[in-house]
Protein backbone atom coordinates (compact mmCIF):
# COMPACT_ATOMS: atom_id res chain seq x y z
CA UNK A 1 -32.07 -31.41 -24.59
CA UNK A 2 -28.15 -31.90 -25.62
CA UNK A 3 -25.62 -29.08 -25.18
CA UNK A 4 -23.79 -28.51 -28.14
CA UNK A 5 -21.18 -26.75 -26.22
CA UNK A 6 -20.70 -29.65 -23.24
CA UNK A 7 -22.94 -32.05 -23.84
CA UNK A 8 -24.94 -31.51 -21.08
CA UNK A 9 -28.38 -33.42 -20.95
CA UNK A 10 -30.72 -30.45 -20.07
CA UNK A 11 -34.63 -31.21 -19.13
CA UNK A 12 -36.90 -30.38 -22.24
CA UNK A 13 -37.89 -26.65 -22.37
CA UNK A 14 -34.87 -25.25 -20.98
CA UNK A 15 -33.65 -22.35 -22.74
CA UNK A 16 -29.94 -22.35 -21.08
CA UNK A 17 -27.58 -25.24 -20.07
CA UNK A 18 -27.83 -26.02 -16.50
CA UNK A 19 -23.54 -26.77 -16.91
CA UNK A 20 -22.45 -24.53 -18.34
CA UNK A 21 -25.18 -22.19 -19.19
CA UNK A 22 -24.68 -21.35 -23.17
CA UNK A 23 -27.89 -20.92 -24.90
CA UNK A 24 -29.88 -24.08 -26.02
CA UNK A 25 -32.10 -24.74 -28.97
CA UNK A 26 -31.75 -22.20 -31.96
CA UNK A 27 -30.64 -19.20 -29.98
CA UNK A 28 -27.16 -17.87 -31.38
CA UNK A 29 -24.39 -17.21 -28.81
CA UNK A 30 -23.61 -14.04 -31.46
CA UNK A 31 -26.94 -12.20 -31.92
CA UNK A 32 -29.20 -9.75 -30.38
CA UNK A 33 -30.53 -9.48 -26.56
CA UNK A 34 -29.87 -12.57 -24.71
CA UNK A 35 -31.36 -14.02 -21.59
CA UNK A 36 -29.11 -15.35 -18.87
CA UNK A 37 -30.21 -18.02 -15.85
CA UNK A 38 -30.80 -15.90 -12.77
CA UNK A 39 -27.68 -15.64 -10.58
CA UNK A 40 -30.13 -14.90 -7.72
CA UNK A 41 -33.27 -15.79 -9.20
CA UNK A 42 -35.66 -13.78 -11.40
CA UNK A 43 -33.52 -13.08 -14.96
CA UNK A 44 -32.37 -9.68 -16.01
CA UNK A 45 -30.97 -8.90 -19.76
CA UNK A 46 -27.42 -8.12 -20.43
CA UNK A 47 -25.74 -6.35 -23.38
CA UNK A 48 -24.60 -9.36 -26.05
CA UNK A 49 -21.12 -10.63 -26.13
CA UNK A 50 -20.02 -10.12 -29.76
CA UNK A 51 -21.99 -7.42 -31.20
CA UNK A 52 -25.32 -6.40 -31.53
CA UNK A 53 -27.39 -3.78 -29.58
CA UNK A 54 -27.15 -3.53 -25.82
CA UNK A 55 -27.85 -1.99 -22.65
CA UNK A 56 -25.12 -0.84 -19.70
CA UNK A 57 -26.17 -3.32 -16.81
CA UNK A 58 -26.92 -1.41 -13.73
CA UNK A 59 -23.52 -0.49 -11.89
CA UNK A 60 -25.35 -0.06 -8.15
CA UNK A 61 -28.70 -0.42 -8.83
CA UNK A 62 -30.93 1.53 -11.14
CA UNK A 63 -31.62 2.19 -14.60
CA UNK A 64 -28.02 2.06 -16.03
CA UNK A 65 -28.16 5.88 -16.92
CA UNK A 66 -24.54 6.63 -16.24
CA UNK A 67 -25.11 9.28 -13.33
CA UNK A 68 -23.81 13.11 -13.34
CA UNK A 69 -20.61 13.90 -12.34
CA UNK A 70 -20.74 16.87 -10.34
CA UNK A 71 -24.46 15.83 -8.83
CA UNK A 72 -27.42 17.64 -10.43
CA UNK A 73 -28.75 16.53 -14.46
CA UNK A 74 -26.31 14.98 -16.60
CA UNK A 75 -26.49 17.45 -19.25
CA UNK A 76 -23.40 16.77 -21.85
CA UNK A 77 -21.31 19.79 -22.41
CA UNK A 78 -19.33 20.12 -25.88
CA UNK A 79 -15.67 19.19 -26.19
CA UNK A 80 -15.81 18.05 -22.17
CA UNK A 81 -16.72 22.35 -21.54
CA UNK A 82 -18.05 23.00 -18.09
CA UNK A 83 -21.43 24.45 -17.27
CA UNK A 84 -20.96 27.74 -16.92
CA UNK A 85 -21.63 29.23 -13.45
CA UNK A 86 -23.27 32.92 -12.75
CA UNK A 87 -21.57 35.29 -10.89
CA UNK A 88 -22.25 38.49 -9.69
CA UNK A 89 -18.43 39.42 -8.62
CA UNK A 90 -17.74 41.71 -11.28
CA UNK A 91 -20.98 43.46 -11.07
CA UNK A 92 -19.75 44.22 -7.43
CA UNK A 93 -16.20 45.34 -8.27
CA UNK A 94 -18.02 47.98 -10.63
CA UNK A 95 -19.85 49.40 -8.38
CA UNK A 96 -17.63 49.00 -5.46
CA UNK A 97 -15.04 50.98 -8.13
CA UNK A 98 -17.68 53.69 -8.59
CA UNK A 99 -18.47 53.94 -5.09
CA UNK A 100 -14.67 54.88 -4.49
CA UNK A 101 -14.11 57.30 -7.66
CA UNK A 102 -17.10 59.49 -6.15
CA UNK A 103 -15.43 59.46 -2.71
CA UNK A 104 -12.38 60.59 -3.85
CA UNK A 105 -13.97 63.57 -5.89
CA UNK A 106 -15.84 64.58 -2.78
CA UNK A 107 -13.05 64.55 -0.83
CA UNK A 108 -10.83 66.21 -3.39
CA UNK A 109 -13.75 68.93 -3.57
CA UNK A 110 -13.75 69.40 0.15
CA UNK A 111 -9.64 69.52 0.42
CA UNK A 112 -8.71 71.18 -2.72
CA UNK A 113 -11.96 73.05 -3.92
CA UNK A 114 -12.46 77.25 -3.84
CA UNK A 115 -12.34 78.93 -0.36
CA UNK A 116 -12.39 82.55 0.64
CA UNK A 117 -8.66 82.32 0.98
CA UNK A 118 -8.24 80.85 -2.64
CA UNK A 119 -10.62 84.03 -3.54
CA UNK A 120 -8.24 86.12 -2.56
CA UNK A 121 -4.94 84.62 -3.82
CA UNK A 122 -6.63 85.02 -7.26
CA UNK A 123 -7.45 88.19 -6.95
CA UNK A 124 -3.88 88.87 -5.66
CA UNK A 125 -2.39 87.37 -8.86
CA UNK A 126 -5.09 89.29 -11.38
CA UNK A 127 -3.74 92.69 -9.84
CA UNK A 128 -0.04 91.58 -10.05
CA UNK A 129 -0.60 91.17 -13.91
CA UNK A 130 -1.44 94.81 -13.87
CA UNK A 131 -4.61 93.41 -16.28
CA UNK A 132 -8.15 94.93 -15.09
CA UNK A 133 -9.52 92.00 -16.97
CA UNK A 134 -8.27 89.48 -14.74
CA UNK A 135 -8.96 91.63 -12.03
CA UNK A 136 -12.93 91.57 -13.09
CA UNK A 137 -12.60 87.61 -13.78
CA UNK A 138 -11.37 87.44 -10.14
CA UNK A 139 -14.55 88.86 -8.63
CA UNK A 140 -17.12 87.65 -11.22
CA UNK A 141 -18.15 84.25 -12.53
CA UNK A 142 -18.35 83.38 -16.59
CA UNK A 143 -21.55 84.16 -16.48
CA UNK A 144 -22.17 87.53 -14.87
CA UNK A 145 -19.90 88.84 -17.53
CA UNK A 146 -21.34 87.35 -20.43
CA UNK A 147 -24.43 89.59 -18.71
CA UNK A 148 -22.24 92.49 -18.33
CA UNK A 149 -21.68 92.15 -21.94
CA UNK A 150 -24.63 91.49 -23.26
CA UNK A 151 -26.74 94.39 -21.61
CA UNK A 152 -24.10 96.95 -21.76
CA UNK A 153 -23.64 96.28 -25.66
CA UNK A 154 -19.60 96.44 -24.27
CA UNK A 155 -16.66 94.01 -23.95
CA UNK A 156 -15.02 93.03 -20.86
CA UNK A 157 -12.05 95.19 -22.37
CA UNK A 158 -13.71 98.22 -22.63
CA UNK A 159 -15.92 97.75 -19.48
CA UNK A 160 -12.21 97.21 -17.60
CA UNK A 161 -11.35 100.51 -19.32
CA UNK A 162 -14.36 102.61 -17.65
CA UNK A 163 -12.31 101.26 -14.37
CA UNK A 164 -9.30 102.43 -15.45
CA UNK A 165 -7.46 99.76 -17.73
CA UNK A 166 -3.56 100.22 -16.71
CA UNK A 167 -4.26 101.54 -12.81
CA UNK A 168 -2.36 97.86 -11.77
CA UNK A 169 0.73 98.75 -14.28
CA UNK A 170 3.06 99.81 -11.39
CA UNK A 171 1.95 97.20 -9.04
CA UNK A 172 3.57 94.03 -7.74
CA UNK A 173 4.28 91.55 -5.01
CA UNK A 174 0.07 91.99 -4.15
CA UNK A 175 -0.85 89.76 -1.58
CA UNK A 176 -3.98 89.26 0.21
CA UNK A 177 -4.35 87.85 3.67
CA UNK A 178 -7.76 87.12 4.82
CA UNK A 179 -8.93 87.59 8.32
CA UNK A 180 -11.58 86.66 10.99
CA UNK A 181 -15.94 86.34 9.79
CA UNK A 182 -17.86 89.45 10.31
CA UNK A 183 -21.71 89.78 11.68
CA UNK A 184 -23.85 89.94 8.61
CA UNK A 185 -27.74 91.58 8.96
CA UNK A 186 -29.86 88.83 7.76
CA UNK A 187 -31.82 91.62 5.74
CA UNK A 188 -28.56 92.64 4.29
CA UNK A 189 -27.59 88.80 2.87
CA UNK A 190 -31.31 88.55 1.23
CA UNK A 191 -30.84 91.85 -0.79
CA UNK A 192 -27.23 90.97 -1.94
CA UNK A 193 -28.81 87.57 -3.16
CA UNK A 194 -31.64 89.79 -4.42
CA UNK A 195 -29.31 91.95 -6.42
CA UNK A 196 -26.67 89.50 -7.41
CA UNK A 197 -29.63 87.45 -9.38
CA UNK A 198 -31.56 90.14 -10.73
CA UNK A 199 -28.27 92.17 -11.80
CA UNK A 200 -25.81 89.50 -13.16
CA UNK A 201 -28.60 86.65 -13.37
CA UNK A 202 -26.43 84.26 -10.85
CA UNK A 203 -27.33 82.31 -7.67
CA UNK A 204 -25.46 82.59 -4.24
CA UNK A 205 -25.53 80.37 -1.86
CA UNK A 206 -23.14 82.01 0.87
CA UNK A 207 -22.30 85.20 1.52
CA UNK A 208 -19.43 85.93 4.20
CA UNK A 209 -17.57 89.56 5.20
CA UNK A 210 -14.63 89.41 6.29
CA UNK A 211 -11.24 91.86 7.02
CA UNK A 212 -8.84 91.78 4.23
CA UNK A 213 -5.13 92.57 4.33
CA UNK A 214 -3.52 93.81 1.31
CA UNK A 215 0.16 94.50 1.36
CA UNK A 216 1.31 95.67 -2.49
CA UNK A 217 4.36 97.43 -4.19
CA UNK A 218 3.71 100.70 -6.42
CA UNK A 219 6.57 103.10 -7.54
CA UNK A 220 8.95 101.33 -5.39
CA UNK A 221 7.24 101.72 -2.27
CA UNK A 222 5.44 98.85 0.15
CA UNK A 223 2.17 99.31 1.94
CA UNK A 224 -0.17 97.59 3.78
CA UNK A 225 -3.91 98.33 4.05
CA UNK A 226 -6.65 96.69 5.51
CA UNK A 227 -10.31 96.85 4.51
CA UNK A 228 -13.39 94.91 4.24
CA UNK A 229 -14.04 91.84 1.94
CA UNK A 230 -17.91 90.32 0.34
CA UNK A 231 -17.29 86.86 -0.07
CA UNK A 232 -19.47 84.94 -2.04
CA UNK A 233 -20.13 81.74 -3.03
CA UNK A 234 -21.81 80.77 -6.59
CA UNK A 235 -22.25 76.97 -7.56
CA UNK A 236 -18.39 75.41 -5.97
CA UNK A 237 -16.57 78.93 -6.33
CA UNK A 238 -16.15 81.57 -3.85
CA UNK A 239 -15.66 85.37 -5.22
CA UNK A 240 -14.39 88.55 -3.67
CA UNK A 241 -15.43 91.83 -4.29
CA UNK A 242 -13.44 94.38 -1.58
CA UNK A 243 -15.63 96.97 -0.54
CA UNK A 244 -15.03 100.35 -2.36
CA UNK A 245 -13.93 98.55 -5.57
CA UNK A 246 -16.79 100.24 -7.47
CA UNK A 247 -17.95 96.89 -9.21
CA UNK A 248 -20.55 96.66 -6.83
C-alpha cells in the first residue's frame, strides 16, 4: 500500500506508514481517535491533532486524571477558592477568655469585697450623716428591712424615729477601728443564726465578735470608747450591729 504523504510502499494491511507513519487507507489525518504505531510496542490512543475529541495522555503513568494539588481528592473549588479547613482556635480563645474574666472577679471579690473592717467604715459614715436611716442600712441587709417593714406595717423612717431620728445631728469625724476576734459559744452562733432567719428571714453564714473602737465628735468635744462588735456575714456582705445598739 502507497503513502500518499511519502510514497512509501507499505505491506498490505498496514494501517500506518512504516516511513513516516501518517495514517494509510481511508483514515483522515483530521478526524476523531487515532491509532499510532507502538513506540515500544503494544499501541496506546492519543488525543487527535486538529480537532476532535480527546483524551490527556498519561503524564507518569496512569489514567491521565490530572492529580490533586495539595494530595488528597481533586475536588474543584469555585473561582480557584480553597477548601476550607476546621479549626477549633477560636473556640479555645473563648473559653480561655472566660476562664480569665471569672478569675479576675474572684480575685476582685477576695481583694476588694466586704470585710468586718469595711462593716465598720460604713457604719462610721451612716452616723457622720447624722441620718438613723443610714445608720439601720449599715447594720441590716435590703432584705431584713423590707421584713421590718412589712410586719411592723412601718417605714424605715418612722422605725429610725422609735430610735431616735436626729440623735447623730451633732456628731462628726466618727470613726471605727476594729480590733482582735473574740471566743464565740458554739450554742451562742446557732441561736443568732436561729434568730437572724426566723426574725428578719436572712441566712448567715459567719458570725465573728470582735472589740470596736469608736472615736466621734459631739458638741465640740472628742471621745473615744470601746465596746463590743456582732459581725455578720449574709450572702458576700459583712454587717455590724455594736452591742447595746438596741436593734438587736
Amino acid at each position: 500500500m502507497i503513502c500518499t504523504k511519502c510514497g512509501n510502499n507499505n505491506p498490505e494491511g498496514m494501517q500506518f506508514c512504516t516511513n513516516c507513519r501518517a495514517p494509510l487507507g481511508q483514515q483522515s489525518q483530521n478526524s476523531g481517535f487515532g491509532q499510532v504505531p507502538p513506540q515500544n510496542g503494544g499501541f496506546r490512543q492519543v488525543p487527535p491533532q486538529n480537532g476532535g475529541f480527546g483524551q490527556v495522555p498519561p503524564q507518569n503513568g496512569g489514567s491521565g486524571q490530572v492529580p490533586p494539588q495539595n494530595g488528597g481528592f481533586d475536588q474543584h473549588q469555585p473561582f480557584g477558592m480553597k477548601p476550607v479547613q476546621k479549626t477549633n482556635t477560636g473556640v479555645m480563645k473563648v473559653a480561655g477568655g472566660l476562664v480569665a474574666v471569672i478569675a479576675l472577679v474572684i480575685i476582685l471579690i477576695l481583694t476588694l469585697g466586704s470585710s468586718p473592717q469595711k462593716a465598720a467604715n460604713k457604719l462610721a459614715k451612716a452616723v457622720n450623716s447624722g441620718n438613723m436611716e443610714k445608720v439601720i442600712e449599715s447594720m441590716l441587709p435590703n432584705k431584713a428591712i423590707k421584713k421590718l417593714e412589712k410586719e411592723s406595717g412601718m417605714s424605715i423612717s418612722s422605725i429610725a424615729s422609735l430610735y431616735g431620728a436626729g440623735s447623730f445631728n451633732s456628731v462628726s469625724n466618727c470613726k471605727i477601728k476594729v480590733k482582735g476576734k473574740q471566743d464565740i459559744d458554739k450554742d451562742d452562733v446557732k441561736e443568732f443564726k436561729k434568730e437572724m432567719k426566723d426574725n428578719l428571714g436572712i441566712s448567715v453564714s459567719k458570725i465573728e465578735v470582735r472589740e470596736i473602737e469608736m472615736t466621734a465628735t459631739a458638741y465640740g468635744s472628742t471621745d473615744k470608747e470601746t465596746m463590743d462588735a456582732i459581725f455578720y456575714k449574709s450572702g458576700l456582705t459583712w454587717y455590724i450591729i455594736p452591742v447595746g445598739s438596741g436593734l438587736f
